[in-house]
PDB file of N, CA and C in Angstrom:
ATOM      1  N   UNK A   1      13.106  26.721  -1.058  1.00  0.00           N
ATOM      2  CA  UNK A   1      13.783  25.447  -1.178  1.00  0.00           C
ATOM      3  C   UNK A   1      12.830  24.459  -1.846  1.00  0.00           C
ATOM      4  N   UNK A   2      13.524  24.064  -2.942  1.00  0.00           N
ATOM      5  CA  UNK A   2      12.502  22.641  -3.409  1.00  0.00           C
ATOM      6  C   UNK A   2      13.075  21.204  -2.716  1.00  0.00           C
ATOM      7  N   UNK A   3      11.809  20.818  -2.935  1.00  0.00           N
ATOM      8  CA  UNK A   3      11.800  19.466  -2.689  1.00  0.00           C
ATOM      9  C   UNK A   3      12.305  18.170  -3.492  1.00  0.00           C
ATOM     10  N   UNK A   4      13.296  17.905  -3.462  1.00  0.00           N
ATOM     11  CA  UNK A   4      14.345  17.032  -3.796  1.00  0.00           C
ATOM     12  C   UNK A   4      13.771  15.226  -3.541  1.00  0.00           C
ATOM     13  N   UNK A   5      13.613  15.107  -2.710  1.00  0.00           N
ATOM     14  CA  UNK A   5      13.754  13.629  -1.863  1.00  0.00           C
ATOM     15  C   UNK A   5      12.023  13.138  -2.618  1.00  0.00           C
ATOM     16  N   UNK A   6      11.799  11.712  -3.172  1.00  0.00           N
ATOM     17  CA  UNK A   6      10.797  11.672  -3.498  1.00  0.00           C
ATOM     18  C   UNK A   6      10.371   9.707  -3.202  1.00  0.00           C
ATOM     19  N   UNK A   7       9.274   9.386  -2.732  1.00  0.00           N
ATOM     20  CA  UNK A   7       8.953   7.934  -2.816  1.00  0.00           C
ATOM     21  C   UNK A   7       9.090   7.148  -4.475  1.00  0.00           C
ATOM     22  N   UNK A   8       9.692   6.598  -4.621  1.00  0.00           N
ATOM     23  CA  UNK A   8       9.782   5.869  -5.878  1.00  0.00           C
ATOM     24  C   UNK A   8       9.314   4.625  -5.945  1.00  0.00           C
ATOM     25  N   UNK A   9       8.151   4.191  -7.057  1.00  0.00           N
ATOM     26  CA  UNK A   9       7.910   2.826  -6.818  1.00  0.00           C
ATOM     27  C   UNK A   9       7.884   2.336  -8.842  1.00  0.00           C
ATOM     28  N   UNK A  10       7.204   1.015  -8.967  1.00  0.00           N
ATOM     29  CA  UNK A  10       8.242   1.022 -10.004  1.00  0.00           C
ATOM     30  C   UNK A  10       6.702   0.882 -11.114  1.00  0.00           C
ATOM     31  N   UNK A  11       5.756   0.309 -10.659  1.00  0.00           N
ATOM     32  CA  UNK A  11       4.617  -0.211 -11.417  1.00  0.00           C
ATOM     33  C   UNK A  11       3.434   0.505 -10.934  1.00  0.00           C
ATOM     34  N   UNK A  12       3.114   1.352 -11.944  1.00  0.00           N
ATOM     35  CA  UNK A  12       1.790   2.204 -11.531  1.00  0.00           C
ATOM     36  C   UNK A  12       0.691   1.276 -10.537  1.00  0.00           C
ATOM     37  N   UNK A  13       0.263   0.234 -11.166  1.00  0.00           N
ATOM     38  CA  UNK A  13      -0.930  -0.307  -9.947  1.00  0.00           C
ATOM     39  C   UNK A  13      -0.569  -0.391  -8.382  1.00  0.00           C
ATOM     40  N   UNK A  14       0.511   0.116  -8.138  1.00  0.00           N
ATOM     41  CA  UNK A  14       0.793   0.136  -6.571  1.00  0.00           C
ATOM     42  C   UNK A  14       0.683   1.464  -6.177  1.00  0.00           C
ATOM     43  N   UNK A  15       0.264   2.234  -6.788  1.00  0.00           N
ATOM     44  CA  UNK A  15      -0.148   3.383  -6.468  1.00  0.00           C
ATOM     45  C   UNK A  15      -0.921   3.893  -5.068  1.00  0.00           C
ATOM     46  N   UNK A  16      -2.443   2.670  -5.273  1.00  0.00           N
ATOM     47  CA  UNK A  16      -3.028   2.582  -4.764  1.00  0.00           C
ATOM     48  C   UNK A  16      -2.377   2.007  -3.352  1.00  0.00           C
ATOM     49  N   UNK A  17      -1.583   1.362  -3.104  1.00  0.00           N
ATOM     50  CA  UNK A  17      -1.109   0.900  -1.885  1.00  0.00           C
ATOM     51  C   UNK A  17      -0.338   2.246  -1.000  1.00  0.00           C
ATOM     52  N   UNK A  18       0.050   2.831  -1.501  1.00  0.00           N
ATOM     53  CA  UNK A  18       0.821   4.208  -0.794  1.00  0.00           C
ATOM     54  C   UNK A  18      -0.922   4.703  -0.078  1.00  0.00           C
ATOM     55  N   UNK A  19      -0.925   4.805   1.098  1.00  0.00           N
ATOM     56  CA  UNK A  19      -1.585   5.882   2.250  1.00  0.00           C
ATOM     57  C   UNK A  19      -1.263   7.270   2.419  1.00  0.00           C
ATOM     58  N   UNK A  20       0.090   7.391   2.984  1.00  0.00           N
ATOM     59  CA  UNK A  20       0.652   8.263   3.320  1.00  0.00           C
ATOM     60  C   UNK A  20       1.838   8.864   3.171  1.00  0.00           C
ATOM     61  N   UNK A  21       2.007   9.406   2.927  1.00  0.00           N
ATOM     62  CA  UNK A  21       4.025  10.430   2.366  1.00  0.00           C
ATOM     63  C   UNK A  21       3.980  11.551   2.939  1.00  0.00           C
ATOM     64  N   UNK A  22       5.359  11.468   4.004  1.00  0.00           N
ATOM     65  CA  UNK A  22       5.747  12.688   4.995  1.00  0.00           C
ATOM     66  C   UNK A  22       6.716  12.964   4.559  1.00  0.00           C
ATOM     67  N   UNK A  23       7.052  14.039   4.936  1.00  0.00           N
ATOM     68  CA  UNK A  23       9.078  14.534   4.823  1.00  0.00           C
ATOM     69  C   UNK A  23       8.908  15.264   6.127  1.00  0.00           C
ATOM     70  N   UNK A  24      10.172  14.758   6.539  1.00  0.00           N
ATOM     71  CA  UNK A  24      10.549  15.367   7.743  1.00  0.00           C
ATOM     72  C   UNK A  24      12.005  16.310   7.652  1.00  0.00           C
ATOM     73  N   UNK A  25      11.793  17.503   7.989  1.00  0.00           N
ATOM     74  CA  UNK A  25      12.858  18.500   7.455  1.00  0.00           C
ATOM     75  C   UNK A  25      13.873  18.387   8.960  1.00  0.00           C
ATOM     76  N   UNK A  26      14.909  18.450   9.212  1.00  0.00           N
ATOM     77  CA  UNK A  26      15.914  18.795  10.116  1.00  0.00           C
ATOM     78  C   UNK A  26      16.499  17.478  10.822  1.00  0.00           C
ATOM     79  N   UNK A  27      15.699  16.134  10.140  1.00  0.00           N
ATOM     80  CA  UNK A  27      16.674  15.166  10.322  1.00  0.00           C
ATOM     81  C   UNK A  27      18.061  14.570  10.689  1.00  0.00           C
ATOM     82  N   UNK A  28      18.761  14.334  11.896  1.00  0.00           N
ATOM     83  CA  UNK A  28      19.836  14.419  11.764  1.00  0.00           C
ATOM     84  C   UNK A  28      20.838  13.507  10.680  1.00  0.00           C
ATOM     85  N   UNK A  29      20.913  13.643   9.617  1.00  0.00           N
ATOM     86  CA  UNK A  29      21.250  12.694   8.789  1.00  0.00           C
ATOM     87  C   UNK A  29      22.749  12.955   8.144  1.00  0.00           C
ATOM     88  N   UNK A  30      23.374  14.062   8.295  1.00  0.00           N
ATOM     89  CA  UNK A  30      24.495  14.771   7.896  1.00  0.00           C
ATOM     90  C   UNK A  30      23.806  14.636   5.790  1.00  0.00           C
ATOM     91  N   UNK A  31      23.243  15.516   5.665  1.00  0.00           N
ATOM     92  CA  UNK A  31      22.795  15.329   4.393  1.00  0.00           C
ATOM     93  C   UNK A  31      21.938  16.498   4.037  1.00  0.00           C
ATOM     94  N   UNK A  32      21.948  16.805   2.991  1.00  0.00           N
ATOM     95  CA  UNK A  32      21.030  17.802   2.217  1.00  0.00           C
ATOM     96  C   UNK A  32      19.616  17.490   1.898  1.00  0.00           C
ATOM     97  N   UNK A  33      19.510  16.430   2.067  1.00  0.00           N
ATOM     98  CA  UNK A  33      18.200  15.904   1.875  1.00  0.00           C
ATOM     99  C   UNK A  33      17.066  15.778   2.921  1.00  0.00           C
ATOM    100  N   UNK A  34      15.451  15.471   2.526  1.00  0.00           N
ATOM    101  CA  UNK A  34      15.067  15.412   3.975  1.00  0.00           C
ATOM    102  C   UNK A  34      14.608  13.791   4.081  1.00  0.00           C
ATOM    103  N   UNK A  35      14.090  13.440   5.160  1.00  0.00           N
ATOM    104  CA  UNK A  35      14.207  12.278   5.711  1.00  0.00           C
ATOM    105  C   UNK A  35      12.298  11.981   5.268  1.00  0.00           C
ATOM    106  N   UNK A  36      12.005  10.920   4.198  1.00  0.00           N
ATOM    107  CA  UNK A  36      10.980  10.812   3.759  1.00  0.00           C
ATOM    108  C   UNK A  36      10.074   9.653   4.099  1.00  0.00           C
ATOM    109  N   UNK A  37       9.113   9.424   4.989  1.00  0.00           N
ATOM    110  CA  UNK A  37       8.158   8.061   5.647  1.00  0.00           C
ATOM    111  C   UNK A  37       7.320   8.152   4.495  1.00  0.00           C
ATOM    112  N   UNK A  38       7.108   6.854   4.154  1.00  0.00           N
ATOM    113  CA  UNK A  38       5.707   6.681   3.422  1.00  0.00           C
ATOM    114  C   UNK A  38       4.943   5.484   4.037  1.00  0.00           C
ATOM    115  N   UNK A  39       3.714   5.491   3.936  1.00  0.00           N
ATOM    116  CA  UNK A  39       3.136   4.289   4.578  1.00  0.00           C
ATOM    117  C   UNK A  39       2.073   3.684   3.712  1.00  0.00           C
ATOM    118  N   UNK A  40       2.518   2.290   3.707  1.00  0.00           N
ATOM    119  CA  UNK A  40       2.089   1.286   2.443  1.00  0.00           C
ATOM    120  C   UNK A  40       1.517   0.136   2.965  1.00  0.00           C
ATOM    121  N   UNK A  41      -0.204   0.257   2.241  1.00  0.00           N
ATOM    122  CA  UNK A  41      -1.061  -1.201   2.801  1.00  0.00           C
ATOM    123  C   UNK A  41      -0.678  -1.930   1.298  1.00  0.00           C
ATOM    124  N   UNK A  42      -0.252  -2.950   2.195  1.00  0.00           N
ATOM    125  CA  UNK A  42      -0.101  -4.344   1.089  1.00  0.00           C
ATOM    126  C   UNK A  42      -0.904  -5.540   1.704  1.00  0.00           C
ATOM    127  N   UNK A  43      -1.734  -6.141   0.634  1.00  0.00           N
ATOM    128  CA  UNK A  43      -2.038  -7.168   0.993  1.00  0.00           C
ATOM    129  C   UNK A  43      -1.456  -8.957   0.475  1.00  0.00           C
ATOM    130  N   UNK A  44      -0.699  -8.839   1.601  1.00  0.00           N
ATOM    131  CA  UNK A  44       0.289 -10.263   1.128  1.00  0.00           C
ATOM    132  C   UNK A  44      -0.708 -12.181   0.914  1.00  0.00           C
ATOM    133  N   UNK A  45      -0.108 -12.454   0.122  1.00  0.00           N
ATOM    134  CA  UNK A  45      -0.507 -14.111   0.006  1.00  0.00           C
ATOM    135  C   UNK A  45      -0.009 -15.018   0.395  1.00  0.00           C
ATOM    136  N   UNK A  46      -0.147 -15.851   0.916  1.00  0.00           N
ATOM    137  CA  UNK A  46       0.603 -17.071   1.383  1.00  0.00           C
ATOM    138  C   UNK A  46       0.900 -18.053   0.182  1.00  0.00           C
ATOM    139  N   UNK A  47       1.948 -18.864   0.557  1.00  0.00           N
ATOM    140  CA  UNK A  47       2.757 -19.284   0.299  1.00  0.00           C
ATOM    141  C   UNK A  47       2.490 -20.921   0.099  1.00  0.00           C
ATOM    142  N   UNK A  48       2.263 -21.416  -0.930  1.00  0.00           N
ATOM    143  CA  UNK A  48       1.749 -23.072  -0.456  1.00  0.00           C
ATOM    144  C   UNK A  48       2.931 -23.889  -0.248  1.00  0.00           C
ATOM    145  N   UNK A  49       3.092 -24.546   0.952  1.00  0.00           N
ATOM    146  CA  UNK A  49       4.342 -25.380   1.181  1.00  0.00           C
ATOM    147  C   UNK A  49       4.105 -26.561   0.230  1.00  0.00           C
ATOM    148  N   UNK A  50       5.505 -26.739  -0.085  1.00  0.00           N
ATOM    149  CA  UNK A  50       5.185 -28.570  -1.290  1.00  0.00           C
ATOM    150  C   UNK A  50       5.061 -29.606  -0.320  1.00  0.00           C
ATOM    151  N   UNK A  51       3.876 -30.246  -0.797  1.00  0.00           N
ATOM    152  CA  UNK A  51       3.774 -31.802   0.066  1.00  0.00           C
ATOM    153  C   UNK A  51       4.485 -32.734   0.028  1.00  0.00           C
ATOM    154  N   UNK A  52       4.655 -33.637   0.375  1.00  0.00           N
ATOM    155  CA  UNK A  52       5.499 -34.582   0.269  1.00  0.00           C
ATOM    156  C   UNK A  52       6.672 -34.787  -0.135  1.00  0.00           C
ATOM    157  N   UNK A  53       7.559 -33.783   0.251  1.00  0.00           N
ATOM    158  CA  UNK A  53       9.016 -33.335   0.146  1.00  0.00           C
ATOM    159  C   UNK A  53       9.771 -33.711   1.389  1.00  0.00           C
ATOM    160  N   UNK A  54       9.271 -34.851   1.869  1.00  0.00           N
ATOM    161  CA  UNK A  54      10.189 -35.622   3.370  1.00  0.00           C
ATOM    162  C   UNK A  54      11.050 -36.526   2.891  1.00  0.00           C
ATOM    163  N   UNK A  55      11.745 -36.223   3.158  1.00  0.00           N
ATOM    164  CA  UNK A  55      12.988 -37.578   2.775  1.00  0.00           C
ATOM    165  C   UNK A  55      12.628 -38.750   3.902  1.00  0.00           C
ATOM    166  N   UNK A  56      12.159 -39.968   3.324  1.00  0.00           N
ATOM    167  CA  UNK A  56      12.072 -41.414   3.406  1.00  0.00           C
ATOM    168  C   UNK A  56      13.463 -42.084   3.695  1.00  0.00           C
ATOM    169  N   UNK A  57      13.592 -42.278   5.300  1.00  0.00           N
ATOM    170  CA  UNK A  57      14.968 -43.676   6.047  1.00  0.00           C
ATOM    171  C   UNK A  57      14.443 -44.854   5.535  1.00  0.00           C
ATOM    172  N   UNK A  58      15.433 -45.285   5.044  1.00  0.00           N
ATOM    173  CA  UNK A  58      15.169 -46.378   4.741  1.00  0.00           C
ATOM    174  C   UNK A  58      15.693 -47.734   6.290  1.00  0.00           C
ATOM    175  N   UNK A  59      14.512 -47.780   6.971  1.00  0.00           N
ATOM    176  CA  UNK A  59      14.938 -48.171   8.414  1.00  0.00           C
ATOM    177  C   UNK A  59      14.792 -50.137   8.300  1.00  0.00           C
ATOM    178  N   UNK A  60      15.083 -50.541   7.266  1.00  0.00           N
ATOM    179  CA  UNK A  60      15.713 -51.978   7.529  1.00  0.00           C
ATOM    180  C   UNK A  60      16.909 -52.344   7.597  1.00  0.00           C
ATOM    181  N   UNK A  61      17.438 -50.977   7.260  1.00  0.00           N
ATOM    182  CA  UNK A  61      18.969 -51.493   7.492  1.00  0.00           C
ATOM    183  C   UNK A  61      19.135 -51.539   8.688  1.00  0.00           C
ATOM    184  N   UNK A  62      18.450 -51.049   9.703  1.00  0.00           N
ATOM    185  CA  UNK A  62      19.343 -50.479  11.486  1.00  0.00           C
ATOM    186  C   UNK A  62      19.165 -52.637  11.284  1.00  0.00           C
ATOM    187  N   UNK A  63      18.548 -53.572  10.907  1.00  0.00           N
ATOM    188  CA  UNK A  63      18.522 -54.342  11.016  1.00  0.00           C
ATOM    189  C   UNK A  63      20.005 -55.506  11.057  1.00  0.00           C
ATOM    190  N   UNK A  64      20.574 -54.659  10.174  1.00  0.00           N
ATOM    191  CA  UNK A  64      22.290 -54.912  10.110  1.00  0.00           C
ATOM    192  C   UNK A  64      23.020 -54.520  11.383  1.00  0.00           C
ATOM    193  N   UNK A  65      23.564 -55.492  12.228  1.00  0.00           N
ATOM    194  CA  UNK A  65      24.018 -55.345  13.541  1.00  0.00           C
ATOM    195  C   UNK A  65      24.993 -53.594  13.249  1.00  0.00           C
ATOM    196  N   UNK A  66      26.088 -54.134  12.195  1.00  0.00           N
ATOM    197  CA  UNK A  66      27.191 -53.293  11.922  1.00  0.00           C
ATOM    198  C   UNK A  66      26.437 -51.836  11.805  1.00  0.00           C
ATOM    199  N   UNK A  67      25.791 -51.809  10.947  1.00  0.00           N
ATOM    200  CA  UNK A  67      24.975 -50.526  10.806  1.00  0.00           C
ATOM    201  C   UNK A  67      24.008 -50.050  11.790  1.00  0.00           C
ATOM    202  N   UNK A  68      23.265 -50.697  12.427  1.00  0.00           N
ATOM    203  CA  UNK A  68      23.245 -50.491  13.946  1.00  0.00           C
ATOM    204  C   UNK A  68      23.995 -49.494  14.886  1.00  0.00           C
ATOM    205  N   UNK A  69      25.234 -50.290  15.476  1.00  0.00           N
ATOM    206  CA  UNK A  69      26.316 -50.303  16.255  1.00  0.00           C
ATOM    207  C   UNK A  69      26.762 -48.586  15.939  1.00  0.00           C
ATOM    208  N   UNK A  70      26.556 -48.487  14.173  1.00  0.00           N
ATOM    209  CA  UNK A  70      27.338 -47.113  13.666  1.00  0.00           C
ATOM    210  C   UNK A  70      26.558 -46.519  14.134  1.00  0.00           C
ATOM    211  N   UNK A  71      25.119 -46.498  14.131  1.00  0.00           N
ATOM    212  CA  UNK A  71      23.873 -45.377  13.998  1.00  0.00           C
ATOM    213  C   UNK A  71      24.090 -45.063  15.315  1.00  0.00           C
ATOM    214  N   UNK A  72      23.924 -45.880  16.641  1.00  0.00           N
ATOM    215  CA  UNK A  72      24.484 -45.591  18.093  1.00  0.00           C
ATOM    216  C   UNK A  72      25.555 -44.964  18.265  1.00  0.00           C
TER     217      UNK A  72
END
């Protein structure tokens, strides 16, 4: 029996991130195929949040009784 089922990735330099590739034969999967783990070190980056993206109340209005009264 050959081996059919294969890890696919898309850009050679991640090569290096694959560790490990199993196949596990008798899977219950209703399928011809076998059931394939691979295990992948990635090293992730964070994310810089944008500064000063707060939306500013403009709080002289609560000074307006009417607008007040609404905000309550």
């Amino acid at each position: 029996m050959d081996q059919i089922d294969h890890s696919a990735i898309t850009i050679a330099n991640f090569k290096s991130f694959i560790t490990d590739t199993r196949t596990y034969r008798g899977a219950d999967i209703g399928s011809d195929h076998n059931l394939v783990i691979a295990n992948i070190k990635l090293k992730l980056c964070r994310v810089a949040k944008p500064m000063g993206t707060r939306e500013k109340y403009d709080v002289s209005k609560l000074r307006n009784p009417e607008v007040r009264k609404e905000f309550v």
